[in-house]
Structures are given as C-alpha cells and as structure tokens.
Protein backbone atom coordinates (compact mmCIF):
# COMPACT_ATOMS: atom_id res chain seq x y z
CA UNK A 1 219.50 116.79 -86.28
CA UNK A 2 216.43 115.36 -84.85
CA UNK A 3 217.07 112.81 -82.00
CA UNK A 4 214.99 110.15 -83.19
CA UNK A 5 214.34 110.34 -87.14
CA UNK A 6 213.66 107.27 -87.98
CA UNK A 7 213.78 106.11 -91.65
CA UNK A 8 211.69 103.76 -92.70
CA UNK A 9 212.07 100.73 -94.80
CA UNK A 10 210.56 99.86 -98.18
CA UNK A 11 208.35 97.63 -96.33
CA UNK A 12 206.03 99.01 -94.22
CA UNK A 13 204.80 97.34 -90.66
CA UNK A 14 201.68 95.22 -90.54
CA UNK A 15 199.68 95.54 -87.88
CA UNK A 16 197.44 92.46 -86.54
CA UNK A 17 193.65 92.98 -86.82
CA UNK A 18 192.09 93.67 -83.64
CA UNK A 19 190.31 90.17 -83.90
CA UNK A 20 193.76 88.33 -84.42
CA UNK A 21 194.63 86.80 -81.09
CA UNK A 22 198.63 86.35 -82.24
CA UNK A 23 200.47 88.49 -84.01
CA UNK A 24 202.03 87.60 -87.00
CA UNK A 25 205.21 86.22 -87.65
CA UNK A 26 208.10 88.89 -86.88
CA UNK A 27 210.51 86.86 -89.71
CA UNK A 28 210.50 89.80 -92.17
CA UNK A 29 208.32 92.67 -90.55
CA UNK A 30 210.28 95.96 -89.78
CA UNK A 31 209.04 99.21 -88.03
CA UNK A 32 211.86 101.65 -89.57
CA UNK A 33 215.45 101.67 -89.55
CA UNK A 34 218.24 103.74 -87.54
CA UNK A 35 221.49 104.46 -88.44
CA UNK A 36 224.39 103.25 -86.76
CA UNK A 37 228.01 103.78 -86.94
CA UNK A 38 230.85 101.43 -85.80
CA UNK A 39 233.84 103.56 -84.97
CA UNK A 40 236.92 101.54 -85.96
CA UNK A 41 239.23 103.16 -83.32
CA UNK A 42 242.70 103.13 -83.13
CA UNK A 43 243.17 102.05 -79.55
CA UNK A 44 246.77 102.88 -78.21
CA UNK A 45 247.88 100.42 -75.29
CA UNK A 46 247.75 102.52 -71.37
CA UNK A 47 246.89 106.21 -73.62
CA UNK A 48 243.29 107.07 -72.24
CA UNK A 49 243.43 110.59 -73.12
CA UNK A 50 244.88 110.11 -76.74
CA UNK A 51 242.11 107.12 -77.44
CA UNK A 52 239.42 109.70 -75.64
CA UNK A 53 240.07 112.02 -77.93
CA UNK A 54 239.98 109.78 -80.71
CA UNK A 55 236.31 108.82 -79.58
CA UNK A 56 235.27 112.59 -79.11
CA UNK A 57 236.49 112.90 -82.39
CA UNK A 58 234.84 109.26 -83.91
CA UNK A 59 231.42 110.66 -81.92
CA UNK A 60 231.27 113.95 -83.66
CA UNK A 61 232.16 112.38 -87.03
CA UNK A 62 228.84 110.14 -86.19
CA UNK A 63 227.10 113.02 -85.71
CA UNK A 64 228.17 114.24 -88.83
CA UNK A 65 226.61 111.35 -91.09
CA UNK A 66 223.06 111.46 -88.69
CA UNK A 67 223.56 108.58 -86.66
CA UNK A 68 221.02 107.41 -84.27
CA UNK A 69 224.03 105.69 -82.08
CA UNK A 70 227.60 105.43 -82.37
CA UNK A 71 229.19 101.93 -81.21
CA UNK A 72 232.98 102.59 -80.08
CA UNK A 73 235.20 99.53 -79.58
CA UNK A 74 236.18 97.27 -75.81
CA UNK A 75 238.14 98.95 -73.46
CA UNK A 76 239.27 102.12 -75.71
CA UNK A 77 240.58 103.62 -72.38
CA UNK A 78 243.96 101.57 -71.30
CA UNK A 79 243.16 98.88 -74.65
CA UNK A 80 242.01 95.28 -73.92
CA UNK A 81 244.71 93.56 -71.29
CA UNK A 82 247.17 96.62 -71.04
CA UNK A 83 249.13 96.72 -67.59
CA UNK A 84 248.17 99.99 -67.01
CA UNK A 85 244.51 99.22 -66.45
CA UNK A 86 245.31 97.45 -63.07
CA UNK A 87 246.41 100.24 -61.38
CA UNK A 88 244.80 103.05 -63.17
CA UNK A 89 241.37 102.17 -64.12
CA UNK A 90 238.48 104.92 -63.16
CA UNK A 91 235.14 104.31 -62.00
CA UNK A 92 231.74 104.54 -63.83
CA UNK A 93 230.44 107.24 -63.56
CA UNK A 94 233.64 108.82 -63.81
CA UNK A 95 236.21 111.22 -65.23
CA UNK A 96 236.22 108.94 -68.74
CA UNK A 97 232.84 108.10 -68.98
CA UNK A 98 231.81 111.52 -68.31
CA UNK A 99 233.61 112.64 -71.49
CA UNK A 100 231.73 110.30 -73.39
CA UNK A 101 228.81 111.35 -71.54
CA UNK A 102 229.35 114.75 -72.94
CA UNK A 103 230.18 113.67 -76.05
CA UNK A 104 226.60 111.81 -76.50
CA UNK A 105 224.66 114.87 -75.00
CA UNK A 106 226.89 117.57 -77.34
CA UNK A 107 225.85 115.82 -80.43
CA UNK A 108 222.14 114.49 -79.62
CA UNK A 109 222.48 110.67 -80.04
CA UNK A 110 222.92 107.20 -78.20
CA UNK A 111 226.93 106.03 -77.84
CA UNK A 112 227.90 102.93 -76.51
CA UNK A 113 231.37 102.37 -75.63
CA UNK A 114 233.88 99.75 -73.85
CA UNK A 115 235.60 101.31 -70.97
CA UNK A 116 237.49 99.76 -67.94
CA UNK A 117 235.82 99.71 -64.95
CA UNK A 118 237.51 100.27 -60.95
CA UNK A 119 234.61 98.88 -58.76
CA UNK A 120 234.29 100.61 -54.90
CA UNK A 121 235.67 97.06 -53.66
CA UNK A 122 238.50 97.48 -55.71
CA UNK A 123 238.36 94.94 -58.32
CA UNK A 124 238.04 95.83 -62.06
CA UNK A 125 235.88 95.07 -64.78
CA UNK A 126 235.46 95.02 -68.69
CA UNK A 127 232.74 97.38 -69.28
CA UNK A 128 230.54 98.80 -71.94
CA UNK A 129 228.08 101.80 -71.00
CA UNK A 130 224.99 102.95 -73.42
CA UNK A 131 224.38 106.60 -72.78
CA UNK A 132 221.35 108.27 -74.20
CA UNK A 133 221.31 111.80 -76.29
CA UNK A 134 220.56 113.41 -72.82
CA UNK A 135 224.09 112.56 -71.57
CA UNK A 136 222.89 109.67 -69.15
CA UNK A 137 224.01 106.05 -68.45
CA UNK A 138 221.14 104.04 -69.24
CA UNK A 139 222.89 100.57 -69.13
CA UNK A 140 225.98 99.04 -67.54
CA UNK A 141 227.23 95.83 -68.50
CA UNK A 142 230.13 93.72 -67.22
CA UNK A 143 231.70 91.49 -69.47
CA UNK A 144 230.99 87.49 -69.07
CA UNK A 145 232.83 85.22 -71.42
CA UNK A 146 236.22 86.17 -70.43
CA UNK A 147 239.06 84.96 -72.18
CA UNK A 148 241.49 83.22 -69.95
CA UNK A 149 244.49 85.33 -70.07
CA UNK A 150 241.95 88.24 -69.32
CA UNK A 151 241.52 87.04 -66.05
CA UNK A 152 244.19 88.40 -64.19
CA UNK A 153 243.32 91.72 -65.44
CA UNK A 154 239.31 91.75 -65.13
CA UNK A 155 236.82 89.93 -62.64
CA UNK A 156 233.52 88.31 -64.50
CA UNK A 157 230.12 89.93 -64.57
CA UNK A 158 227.03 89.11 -62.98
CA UNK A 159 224.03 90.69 -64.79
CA UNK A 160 222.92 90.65 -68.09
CA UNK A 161 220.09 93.99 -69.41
CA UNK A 162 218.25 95.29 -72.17
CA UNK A 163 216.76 98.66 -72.53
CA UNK A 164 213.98 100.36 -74.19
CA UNK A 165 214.48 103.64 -75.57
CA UNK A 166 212.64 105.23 -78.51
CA UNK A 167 215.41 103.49 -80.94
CA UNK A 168 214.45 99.94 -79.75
CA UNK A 169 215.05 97.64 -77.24
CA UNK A 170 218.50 97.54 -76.55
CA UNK A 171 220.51 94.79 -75.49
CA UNK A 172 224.89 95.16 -74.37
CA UNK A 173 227.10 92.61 -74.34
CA UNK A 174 231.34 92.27 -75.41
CA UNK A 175 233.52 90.76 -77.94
CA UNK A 176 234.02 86.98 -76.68
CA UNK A 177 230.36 87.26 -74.94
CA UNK A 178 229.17 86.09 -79.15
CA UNK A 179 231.78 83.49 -79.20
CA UNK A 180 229.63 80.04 -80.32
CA UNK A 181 230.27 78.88 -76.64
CA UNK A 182 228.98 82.55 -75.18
CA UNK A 183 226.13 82.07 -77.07
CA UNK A 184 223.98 81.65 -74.34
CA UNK A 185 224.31 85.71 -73.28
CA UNK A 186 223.28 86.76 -76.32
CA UNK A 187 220.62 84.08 -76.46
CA UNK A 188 219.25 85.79 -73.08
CA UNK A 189 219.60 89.20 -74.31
CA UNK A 190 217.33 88.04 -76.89
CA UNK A 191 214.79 86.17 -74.60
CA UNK A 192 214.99 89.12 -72.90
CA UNK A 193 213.02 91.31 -75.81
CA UNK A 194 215.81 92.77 -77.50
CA UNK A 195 215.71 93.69 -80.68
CA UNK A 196 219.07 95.05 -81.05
CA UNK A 197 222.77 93.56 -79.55
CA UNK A 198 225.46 96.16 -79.72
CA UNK A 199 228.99 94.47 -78.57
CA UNK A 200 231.75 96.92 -78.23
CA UNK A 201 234.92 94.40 -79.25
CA UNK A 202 238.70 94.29 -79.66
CA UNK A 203 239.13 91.41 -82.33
CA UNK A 204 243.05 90.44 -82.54
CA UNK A 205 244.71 88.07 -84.88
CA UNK A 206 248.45 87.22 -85.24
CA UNK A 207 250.91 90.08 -86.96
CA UNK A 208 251.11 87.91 -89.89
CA UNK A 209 247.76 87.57 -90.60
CA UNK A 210 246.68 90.23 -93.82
CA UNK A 211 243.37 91.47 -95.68
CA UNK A 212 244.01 88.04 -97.77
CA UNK A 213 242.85 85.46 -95.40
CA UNK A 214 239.71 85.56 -93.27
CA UNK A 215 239.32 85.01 -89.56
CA UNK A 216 236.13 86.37 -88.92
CA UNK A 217 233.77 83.90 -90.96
CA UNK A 218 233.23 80.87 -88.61
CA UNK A 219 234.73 82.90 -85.29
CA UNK A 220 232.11 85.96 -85.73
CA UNK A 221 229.55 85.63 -89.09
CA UNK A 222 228.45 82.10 -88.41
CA UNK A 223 227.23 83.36 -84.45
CA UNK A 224 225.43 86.72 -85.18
CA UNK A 225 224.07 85.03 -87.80
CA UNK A 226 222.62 82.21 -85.16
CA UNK A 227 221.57 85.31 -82.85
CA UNK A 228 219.55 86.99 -85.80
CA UNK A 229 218.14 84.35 -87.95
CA UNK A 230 216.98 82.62 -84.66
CA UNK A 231 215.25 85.33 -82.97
CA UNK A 232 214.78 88.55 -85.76
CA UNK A 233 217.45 90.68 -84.01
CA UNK A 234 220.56 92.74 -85.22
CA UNK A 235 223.96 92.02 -83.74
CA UNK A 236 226.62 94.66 -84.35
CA UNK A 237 230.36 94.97 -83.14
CA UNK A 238 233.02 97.38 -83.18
CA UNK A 239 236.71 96.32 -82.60
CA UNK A 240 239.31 98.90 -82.06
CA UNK A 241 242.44 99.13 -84.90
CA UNK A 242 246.04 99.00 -84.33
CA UNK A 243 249.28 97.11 -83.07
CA UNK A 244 248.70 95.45 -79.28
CA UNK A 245 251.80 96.78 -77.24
CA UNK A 246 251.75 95.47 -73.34
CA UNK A 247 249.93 92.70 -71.85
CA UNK A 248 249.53 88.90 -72.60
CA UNK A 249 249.05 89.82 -76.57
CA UNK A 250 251.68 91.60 -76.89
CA UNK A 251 252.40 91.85 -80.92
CA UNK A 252 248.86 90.74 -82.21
CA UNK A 253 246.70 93.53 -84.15
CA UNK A 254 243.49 94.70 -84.20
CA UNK A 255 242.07 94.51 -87.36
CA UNK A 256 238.95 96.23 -87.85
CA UNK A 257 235.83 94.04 -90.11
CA UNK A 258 233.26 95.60 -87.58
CA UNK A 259 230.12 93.90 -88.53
CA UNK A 260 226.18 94.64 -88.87
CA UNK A 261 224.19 91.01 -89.19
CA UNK A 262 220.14 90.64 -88.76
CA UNK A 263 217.92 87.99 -89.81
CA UNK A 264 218.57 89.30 -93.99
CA UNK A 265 222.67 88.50 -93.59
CA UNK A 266 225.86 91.15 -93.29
CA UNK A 267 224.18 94.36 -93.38
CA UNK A 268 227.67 95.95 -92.83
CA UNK A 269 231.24 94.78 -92.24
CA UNK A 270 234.10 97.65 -91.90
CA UNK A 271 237.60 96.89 -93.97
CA UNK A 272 240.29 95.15 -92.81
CA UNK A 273 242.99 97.74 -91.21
CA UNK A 274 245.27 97.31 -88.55
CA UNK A 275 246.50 101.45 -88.94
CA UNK A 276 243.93 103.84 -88.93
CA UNK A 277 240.26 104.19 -87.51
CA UNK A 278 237.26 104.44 -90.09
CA UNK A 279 233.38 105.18 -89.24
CA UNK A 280 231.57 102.54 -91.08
CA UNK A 281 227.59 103.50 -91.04
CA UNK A 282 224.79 101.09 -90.97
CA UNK A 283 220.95 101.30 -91.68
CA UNK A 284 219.33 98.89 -89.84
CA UNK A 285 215.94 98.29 -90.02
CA UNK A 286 214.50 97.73 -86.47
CA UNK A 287 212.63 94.28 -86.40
CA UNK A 288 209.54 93.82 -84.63
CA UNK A 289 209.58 90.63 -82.66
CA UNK A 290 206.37 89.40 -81.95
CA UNK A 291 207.28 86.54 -79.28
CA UNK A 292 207.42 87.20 -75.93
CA UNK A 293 208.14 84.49 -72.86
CA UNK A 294 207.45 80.81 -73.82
CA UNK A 295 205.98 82.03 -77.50
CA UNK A 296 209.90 82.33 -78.00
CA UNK A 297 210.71 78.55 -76.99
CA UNK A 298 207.82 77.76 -79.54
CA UNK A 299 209.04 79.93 -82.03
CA UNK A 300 212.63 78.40 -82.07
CA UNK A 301 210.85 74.40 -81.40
CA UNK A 302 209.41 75.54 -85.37
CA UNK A 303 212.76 76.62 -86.60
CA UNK A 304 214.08 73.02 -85.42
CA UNK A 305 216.29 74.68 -82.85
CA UNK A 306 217.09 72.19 -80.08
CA UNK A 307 215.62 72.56 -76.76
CA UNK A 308 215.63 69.04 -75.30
CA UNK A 309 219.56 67.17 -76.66
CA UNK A 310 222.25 66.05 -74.59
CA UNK A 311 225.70 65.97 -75.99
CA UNK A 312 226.99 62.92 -77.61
C-alpha cells in the first residue's frame, strides 16, 4: 500500500485568501483523514516474547486493513507493574524495540507502542516509541502522571514532544498522562502544535466489574473530550486485554474500550473484553489548527476556558 494515502473527508479544506491576515477558525476544517488502528492486545504479565509476537502479529493485521499507524497498548513487553520488569527491562533502541522497528518498516506504516525502558544509569521507565514506515524512532516519551503504586517500578519523565511527519503533527503521551489532573501534558502537547495525541494505555478495573457497567465515561470520555473540543485535536488510546497476574494489581483486568475522540465526539471506542485482542480501525480526519503561540490562549479566552482562577 502507499505510505501516505490519505483519504479525504466530505469536506474539503479552505484555504485563507492571500489578503486575509488570520486564518480562519480551525473548529470544523479538516485536510484528509488517516486510518488508525488500536490493537487491543492481550498483554501476558513478565511474557515479552509471547506479547511481541502478539504485536508482530496485531501490526501485520494493521497492515492488512491500510492503516496509516497502528497504536499498541503501555508496556506490552513485561505488562504494566509486573516484577519482572525490574530486573529484566531492555533498552531503547534495543532487542524489543527493534522488533517493532521491523515490524513498522516490513509493513510500510507508523506504530506506536508502550515498552519498558532500562536507562544507561540504570533506572527504568514507562515508555512509548513512534517509529516511522522507514523502521526509525522518531519520538521517545517517558511517562509523567504516574500512578503511585507505579513508582517503585518506574522513575517519572522529563520531556514532553510532538512530531511532524507527513500524517500530522504528532504528539505521545500514556494512559494516566489524560487523567483530568494530567491534563496539563496533554494540554502542552497541544500548545505544542499537535494535531494528533496517541496514548498507548493499560486501563484496569476490578474482576467484578462486566460489559454492564461503565468506567470509562467520566475517567476517560469526559478528558479527550476537553483535549479535542478545546484545541481541534484527536486523542486516541489503546489498552492492552487480559487478567493482571504479578505486581501491585494483582487480579484486576484489562478491559479493552480503546477510544478515538476529536472535536465531533467518539469517533471509535473498541468492545469491552478482558480475553482476547481485537484491531479496532479508525478514520480520523486530520484537523487543521490554525492557532499557533498566544493565538491559542486567545482562542481558548473565546471558548470561556479559564486562564486567570484560583481554586476555591
């Protein structure tokens, strides 16, 4: 397939007249779409080479349905928290994210992934790579908004980047990074000119929690939705499937619901299964987003967004 074959949306871009000192609004304008898919993937607890086969697998299955980039779940290596990780993480670049290296590069499209991460001073991290179609790590991103019994297992990133590749600018960030009160990551990724947020995840909820109730409303809906409808970007997550076995979570599931949100609403959401991996595939129509710098601050001062309020 073509690397880059854009589809386009129904509504075509509008371009400013060369006399029109601002651009126009970017609330509904759209240069195209790409396709992503969100590879549910079982993630087995301290089995690297059974999950990295499941994401060779989940890549070429992508490939399959002509996506533009594949979005694998958090830490599909050792699973999110798992023992193992402390004593047997890899580096980056690695033997494990070579595979997926090869993976992106065999099959001609972007792949972001969740791996764990052994630094050279020996501490580990919570990371998620973007490699382009080429087979090369464009982006490295260390996780921020760690969860508290994650700490023992992962040390807290530093940097925050966004990308720009033929796709759209791309921004990286993980799971609890879009929790309401890590909003402010993906509020810089957006400052930051990206048009698209792709969050590799591991979403858990109790064992006794079924496809009858809903836990991802308020905890995951309500802040993509913040992140699109405020700044005209697309927020999309992939958590791994399956039972949690080691760690602090011992017993909990990962459920699947992957989600696609921009400015429109759910564009996507995968089902809810704790037992088997799915590809769930997404056209998203890129945004163009017209405010750059301070234009931005004055964009969200007219969508009543406040700038300037202390806490009660």
């Amino acid at each position: 397939m073509a690397l880059f074959s854009f589809r386009k949306s129904s509504t075509s871009p509008v371009a400013p007249a060369a006399s029109t000192p601002t651009p126009p609004p970017a609330a509904s304008i759209f240069a195209g779409s790409i396709r992503v898919g969100m590879g549910q993937l079982l993630v087995e607890g301290g089995e690297p080479e059974r999950n990295l086969e499941r994401a060779e697998r989940m890549v070429a299955e992508a490939a399959s349905h002509q996506c533009d980039v594949v979005l694998l779940p958090e830490t599909l290596d050792f699973a999110w928290t798992h023992p193992s990780a402390l004593t047997e993480a890899q580096p980056i670049p690695g033997p494990y994210s070579d595979r997926l290296c090869q993976a992106a590069r065999r099959h001609g499209l972007y792949l972001c992934a969740g791996l764990t991460e052994r630094a050279p001073d020996g501490r580990n991290y919570n990371a998620a790579i973007l490699i382009n179609p080429q087979g090369e790590i464009i982006c490295k991103y260390h996780k921020i908004n760690l969860l508290e019994v994650e700490l023992p297992f992962y040390a807290v990133g530093r940097t925050l980047n966004v990308v720009e590749t033929p796709l759209g600018k791309i921004g990286v960030n993980i799971c609890a990074d879009n929790f309401l009160d890590g909003l402010p990551i993906g509020h810089t990724l957006a400052r930051m000119g990206a048009e698209f947020i792709l969050s590799p995840s591991s979403w858990t909820v109790d064992y006794s929690i079924t496809e009858e109730h809903d836990p991802y409303r308020e905890k995951w809906v309500k802040p993509y939705s913040i992140l699109a409808q405020l700044y005209n970007v697309s927020v999309v997550g992939t958590t791994s499937v399956g039972y949690i076995v080691g760690g602090p979570y011992e017993g909990k599931k990962s459920v699947g619901c992957s989600l696609a949100v921009d400015a429109t609403g759910i564009r996507a959401q995968g089902v809810f299964n704790e037992f088997a991996g799915d590809l769930v595939v997404a056209d998203l129509p890129r945004p163009v987003r017209a405010e750059q710098g301070t234009q931005i601050g004055q964009m969200l001062q007219r969508k009543g967004y406040p700038l300037d309020t202390l806490p009660a």
